[in-house]
N, C-alpha and C. Protein backbone atom coordinates (compact mmCIF):
# COMPACT_ATOMS: atom_id res chain seq x y z
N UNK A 1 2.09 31.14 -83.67
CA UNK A 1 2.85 31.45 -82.48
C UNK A 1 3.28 32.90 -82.43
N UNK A 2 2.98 33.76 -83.47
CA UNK A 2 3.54 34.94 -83.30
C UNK A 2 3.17 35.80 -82.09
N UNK A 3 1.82 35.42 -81.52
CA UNK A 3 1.52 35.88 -80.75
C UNK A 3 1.92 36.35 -79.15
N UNK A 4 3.28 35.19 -79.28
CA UNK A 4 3.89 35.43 -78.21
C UNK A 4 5.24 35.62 -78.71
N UNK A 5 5.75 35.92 -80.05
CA UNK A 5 7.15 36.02 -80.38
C UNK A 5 7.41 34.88 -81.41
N UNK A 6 7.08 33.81 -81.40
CA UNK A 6 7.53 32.84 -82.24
C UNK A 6 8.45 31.89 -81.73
N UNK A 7 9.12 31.11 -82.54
CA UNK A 7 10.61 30.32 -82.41
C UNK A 7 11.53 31.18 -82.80
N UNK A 8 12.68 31.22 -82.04
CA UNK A 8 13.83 31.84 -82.25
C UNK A 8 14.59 30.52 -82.18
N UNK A 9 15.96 31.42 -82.58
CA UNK A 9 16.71 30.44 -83.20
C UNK A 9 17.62 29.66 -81.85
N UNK A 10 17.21 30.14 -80.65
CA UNK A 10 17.42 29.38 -79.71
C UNK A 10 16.82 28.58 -79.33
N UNK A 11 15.30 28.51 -78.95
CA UNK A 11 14.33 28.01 -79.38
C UNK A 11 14.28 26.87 -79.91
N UNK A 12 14.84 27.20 -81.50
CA UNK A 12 14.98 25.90 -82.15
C UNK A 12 16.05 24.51 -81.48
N UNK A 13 17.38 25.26 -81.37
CA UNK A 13 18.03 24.92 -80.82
C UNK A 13 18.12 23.91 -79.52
N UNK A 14 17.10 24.26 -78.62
CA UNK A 14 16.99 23.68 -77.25
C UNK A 14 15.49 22.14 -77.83
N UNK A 15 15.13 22.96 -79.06
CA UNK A 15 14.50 21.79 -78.94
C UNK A 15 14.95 20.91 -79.62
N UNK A 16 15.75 20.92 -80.37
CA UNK A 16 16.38 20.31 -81.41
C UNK A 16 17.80 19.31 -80.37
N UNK A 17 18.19 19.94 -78.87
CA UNK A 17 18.85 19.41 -77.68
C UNK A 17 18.22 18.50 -77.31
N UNK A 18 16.82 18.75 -77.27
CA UNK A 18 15.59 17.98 -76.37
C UNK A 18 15.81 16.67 -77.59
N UNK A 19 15.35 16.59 -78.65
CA UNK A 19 15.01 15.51 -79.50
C UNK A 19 16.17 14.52 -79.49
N UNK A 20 17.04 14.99 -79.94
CA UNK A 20 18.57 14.45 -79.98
C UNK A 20 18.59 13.55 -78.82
N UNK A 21 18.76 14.20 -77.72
CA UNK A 21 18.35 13.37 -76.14
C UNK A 21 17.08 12.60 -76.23
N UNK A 22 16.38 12.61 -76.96
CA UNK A 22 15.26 11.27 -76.54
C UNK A 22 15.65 10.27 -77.93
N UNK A 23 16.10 10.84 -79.41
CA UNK A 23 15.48 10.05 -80.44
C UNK A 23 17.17 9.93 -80.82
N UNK A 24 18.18 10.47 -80.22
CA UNK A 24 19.28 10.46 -81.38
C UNK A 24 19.20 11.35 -82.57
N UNK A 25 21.18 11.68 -82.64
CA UNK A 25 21.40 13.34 -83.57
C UNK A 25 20.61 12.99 -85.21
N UNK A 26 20.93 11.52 -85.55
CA UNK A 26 19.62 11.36 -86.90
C UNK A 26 18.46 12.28 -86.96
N UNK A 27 17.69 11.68 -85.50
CA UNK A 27 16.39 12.42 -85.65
C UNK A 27 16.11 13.62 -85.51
N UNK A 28 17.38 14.31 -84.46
CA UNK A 28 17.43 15.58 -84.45
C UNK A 28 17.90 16.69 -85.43
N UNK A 29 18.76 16.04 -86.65
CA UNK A 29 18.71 16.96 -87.36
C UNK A 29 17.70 17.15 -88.52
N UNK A 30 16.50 16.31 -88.06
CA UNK A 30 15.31 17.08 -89.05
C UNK A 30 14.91 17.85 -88.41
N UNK A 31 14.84 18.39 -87.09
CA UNK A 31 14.42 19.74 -86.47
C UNK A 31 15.28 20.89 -86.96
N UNK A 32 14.27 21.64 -87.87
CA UNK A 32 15.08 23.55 -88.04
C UNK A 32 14.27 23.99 -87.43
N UNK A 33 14.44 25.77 -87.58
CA UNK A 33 13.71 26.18 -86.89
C UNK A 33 12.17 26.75 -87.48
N UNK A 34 12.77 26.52 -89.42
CA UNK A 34 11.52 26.30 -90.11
C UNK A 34 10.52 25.10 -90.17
N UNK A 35 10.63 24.21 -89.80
CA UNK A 35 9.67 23.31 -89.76
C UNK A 35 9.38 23.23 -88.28
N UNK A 36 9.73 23.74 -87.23
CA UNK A 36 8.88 23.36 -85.70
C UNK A 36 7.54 23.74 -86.09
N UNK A 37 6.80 23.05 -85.65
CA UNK A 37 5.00 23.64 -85.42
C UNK A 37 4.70 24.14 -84.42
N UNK A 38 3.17 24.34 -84.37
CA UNK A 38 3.05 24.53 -83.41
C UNK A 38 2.99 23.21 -81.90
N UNK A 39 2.13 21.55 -82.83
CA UNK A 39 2.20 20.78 -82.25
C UNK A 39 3.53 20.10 -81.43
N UNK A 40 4.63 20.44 -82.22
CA UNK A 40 5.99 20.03 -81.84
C UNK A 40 6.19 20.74 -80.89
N UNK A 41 6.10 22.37 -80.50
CA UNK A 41 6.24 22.92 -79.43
C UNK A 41 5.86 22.15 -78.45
N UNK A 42 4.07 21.77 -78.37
CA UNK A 42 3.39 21.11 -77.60
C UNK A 42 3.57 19.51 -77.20
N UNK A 43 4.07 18.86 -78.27
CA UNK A 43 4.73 17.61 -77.84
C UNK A 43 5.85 17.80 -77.10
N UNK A 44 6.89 18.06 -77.61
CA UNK A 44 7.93 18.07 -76.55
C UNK A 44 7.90 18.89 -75.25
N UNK A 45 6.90 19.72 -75.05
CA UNK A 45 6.67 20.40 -73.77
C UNK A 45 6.35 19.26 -72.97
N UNK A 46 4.85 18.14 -73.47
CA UNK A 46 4.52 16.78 -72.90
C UNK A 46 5.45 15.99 -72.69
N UNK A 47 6.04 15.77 -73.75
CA UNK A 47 7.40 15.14 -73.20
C UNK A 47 8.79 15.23 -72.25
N UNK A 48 8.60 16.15 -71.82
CA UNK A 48 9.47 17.11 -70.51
C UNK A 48 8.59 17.06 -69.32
N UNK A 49 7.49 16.88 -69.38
CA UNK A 49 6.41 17.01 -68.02
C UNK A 49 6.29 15.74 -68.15
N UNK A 50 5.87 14.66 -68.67
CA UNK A 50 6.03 13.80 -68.48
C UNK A 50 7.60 12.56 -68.20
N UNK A 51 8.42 13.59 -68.22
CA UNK A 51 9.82 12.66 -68.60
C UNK A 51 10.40 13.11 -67.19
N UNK A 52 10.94 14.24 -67.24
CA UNK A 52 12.15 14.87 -66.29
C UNK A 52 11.10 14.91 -65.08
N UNK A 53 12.06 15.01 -63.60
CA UNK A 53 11.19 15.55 -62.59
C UNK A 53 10.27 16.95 -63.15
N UNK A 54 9.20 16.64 -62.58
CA UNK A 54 8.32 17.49 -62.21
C UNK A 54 8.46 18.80 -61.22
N UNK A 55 8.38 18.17 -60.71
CA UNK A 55 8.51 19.32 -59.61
C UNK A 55 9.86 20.23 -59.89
N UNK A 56 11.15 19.85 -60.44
CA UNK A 56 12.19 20.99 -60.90
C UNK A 56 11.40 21.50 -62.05
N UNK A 57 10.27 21.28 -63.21
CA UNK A 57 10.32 22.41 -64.26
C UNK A 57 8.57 23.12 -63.99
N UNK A 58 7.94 22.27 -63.10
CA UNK A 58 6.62 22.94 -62.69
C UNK A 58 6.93 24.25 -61.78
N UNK A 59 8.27 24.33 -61.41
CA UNK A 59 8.48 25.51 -60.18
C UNK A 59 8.62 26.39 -61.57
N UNK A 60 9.05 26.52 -62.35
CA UNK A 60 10.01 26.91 -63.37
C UNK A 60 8.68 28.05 -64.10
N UNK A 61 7.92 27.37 -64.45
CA UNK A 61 6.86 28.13 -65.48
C UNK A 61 5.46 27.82 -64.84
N UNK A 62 4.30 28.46 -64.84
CA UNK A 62 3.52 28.18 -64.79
C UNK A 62 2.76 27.41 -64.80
N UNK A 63 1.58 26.33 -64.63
CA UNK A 63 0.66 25.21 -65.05
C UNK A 63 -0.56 25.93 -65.75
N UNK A 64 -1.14 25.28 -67.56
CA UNK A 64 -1.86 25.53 -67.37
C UNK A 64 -3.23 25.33 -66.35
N UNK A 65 -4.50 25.84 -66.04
CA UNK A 65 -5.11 25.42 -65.36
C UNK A 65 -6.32 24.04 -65.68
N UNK A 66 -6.24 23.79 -67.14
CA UNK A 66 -6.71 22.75 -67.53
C UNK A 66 -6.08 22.61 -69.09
N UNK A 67 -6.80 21.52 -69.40
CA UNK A 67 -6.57 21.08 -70.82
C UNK A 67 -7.46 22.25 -71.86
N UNK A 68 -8.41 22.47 -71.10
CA UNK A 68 -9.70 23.61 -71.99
C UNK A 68 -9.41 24.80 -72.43
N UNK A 69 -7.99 25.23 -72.17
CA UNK A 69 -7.78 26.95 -71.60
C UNK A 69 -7.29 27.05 -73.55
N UNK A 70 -7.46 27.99 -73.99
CA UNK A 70 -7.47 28.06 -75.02
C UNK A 70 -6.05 28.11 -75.62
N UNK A 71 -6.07 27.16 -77.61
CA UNK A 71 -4.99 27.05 -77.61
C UNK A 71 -3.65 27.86 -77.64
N UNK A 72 -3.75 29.07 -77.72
CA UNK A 72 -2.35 30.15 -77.67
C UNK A 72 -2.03 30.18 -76.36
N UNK A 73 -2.68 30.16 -75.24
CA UNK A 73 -2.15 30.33 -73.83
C UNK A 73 -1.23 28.95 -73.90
N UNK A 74 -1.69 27.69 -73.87
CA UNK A 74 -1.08 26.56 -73.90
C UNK A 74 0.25 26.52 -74.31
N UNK A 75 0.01 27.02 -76.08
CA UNK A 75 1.49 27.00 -77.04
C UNK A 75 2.54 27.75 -75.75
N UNK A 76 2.12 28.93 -75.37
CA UNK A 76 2.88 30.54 -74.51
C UNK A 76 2.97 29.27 -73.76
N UNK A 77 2.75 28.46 -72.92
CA UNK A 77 2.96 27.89 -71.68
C UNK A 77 4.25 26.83 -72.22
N UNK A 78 3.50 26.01 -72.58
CA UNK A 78 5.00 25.01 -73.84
C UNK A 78 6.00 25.59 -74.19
N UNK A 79 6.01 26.50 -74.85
CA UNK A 79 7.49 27.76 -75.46
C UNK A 79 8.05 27.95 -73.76
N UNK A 80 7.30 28.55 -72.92
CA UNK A 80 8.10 28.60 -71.60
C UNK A 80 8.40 27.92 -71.06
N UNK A 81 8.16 26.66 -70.82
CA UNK A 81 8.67 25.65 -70.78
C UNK A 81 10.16 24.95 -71.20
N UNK A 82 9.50 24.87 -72.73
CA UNK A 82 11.15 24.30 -73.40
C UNK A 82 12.12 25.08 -73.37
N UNK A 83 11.98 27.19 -73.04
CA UNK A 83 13.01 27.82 -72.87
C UNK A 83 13.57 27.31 -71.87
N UNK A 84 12.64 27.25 -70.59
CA UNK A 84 13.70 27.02 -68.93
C UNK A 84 14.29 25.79 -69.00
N UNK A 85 13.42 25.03 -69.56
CA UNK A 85 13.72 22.93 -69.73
C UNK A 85 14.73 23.11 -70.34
N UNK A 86 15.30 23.25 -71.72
CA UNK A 86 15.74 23.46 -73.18
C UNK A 86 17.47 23.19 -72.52
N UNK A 87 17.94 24.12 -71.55
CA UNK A 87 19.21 24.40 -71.37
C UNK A 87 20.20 23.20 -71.03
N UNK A 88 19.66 22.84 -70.16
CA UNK A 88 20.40 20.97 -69.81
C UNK A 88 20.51 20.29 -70.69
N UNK A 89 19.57 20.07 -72.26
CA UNK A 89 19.76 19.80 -72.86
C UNK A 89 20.74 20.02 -73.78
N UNK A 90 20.98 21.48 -74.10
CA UNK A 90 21.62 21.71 -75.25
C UNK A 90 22.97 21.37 -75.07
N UNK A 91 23.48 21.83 -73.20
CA UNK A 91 24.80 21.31 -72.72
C UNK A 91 24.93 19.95 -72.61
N UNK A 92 23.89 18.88 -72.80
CA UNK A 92 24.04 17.98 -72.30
C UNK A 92 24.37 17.38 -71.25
N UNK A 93 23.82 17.87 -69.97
CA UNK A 93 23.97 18.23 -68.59
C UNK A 93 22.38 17.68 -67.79
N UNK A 94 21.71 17.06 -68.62
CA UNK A 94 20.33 16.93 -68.18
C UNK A 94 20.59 15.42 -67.60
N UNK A 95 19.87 15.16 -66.23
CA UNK A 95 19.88 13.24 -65.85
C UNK A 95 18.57 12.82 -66.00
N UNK A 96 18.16 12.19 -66.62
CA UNK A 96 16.80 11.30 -66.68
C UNK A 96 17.23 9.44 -66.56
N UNK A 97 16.12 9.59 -65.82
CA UNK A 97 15.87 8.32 -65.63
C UNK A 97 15.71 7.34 -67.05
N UNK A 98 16.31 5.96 -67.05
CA UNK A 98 16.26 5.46 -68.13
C UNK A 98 15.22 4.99 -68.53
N UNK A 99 14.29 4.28 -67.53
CA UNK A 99 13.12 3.71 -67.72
C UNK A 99 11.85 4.85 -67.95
N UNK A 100 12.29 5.63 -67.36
CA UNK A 100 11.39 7.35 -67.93
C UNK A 100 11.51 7.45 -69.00
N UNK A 101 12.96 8.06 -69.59
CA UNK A 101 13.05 8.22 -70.72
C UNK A 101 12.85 7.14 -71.67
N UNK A 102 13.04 5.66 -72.18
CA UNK A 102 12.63 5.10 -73.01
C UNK A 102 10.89 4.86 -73.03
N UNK A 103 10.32 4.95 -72.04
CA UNK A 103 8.86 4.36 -71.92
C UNK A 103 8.50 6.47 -72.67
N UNK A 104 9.11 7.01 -72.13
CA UNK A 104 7.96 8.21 -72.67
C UNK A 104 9.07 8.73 -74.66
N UNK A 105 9.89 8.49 -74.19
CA UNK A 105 10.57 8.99 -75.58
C UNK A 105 9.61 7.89 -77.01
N UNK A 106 9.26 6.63 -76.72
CA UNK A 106 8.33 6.15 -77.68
C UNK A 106 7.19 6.25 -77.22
N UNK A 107 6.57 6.77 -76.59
CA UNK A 107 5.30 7.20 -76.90
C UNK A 107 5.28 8.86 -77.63
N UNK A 108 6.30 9.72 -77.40
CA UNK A 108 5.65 11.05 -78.02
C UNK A 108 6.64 10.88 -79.37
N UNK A 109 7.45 9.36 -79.75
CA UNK A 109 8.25 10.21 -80.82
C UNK A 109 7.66 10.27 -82.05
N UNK A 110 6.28 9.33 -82.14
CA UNK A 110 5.83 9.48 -83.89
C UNK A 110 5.03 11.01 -83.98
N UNK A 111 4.15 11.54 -82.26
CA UNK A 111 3.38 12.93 -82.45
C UNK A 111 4.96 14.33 -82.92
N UNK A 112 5.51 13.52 -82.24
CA UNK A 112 7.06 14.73 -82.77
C UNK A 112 7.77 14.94 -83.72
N UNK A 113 7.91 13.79 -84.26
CA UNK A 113 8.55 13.71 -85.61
C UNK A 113 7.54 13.85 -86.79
N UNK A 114 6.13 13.88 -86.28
CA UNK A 114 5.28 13.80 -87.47
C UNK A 114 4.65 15.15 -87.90
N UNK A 115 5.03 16.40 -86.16
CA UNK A 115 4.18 17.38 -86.19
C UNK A 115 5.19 18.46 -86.93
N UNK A 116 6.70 17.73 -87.23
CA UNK A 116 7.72 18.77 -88.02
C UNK A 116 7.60 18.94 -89.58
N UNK A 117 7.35 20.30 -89.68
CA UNK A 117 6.81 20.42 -91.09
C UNK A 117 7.85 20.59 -92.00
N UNK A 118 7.19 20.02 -93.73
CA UNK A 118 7.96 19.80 -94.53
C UNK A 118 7.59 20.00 -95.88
């Protein structure tokens, strides 16, 4: 990820907001900002596009233009993402739907918790 800056320690932070809000503070405090990956970026980006309205975080950042586009543009797209997404979370100020959030919080939580390195 250096390529676009990395994780900062806000960064970590908002995603470590994000997890907490889908999995509970247990699961969230195995997120530092040394073990995010790169996949964890990319899961929980999926998990925000698939969870929260759309249309509030698609205005927000860019789309990539496919799945094909190579992987550093993607990661850069995900990182921008969880920055603009990230904030509702950390205040705990974010509304999701319940049936959203439980149907997508177990499907991405074993790629999320599994892609945090250790």
């Amino acid at each position: 990820m250096s390529d676009f800056g990395g994780i900062t320690n806000e960064d970590a932070e908002k995603i470590k907001a994000i997890v907490k809000a889908f999995y509970g503070a247990q699961n969230a405090e195995r997120v530092t900002k040394g073990n995010i990956s790169d996949k964890t970026v990319h899961y929980v980006a999926l998990l925000l596009i698939e969870t929260v309205d759309c249309s509030r975080w698609v205005d927000a950042v860019p789309n990539p233009k496919d799945l094909l586009m190579p992987a550093k543009s993607i990661q850069k797209w995900a990182l921008r993402l969880i920055r603009n997404a990230g904030k509702p979370f950390v205040s705990e100020t974010v509304e999701i739907n319940v049936m959203c959030k439980n149907f997508r919080a177990a499907q991405f939580k074993p790629n999320i918790m599994s892609s945090l390195i250790y």
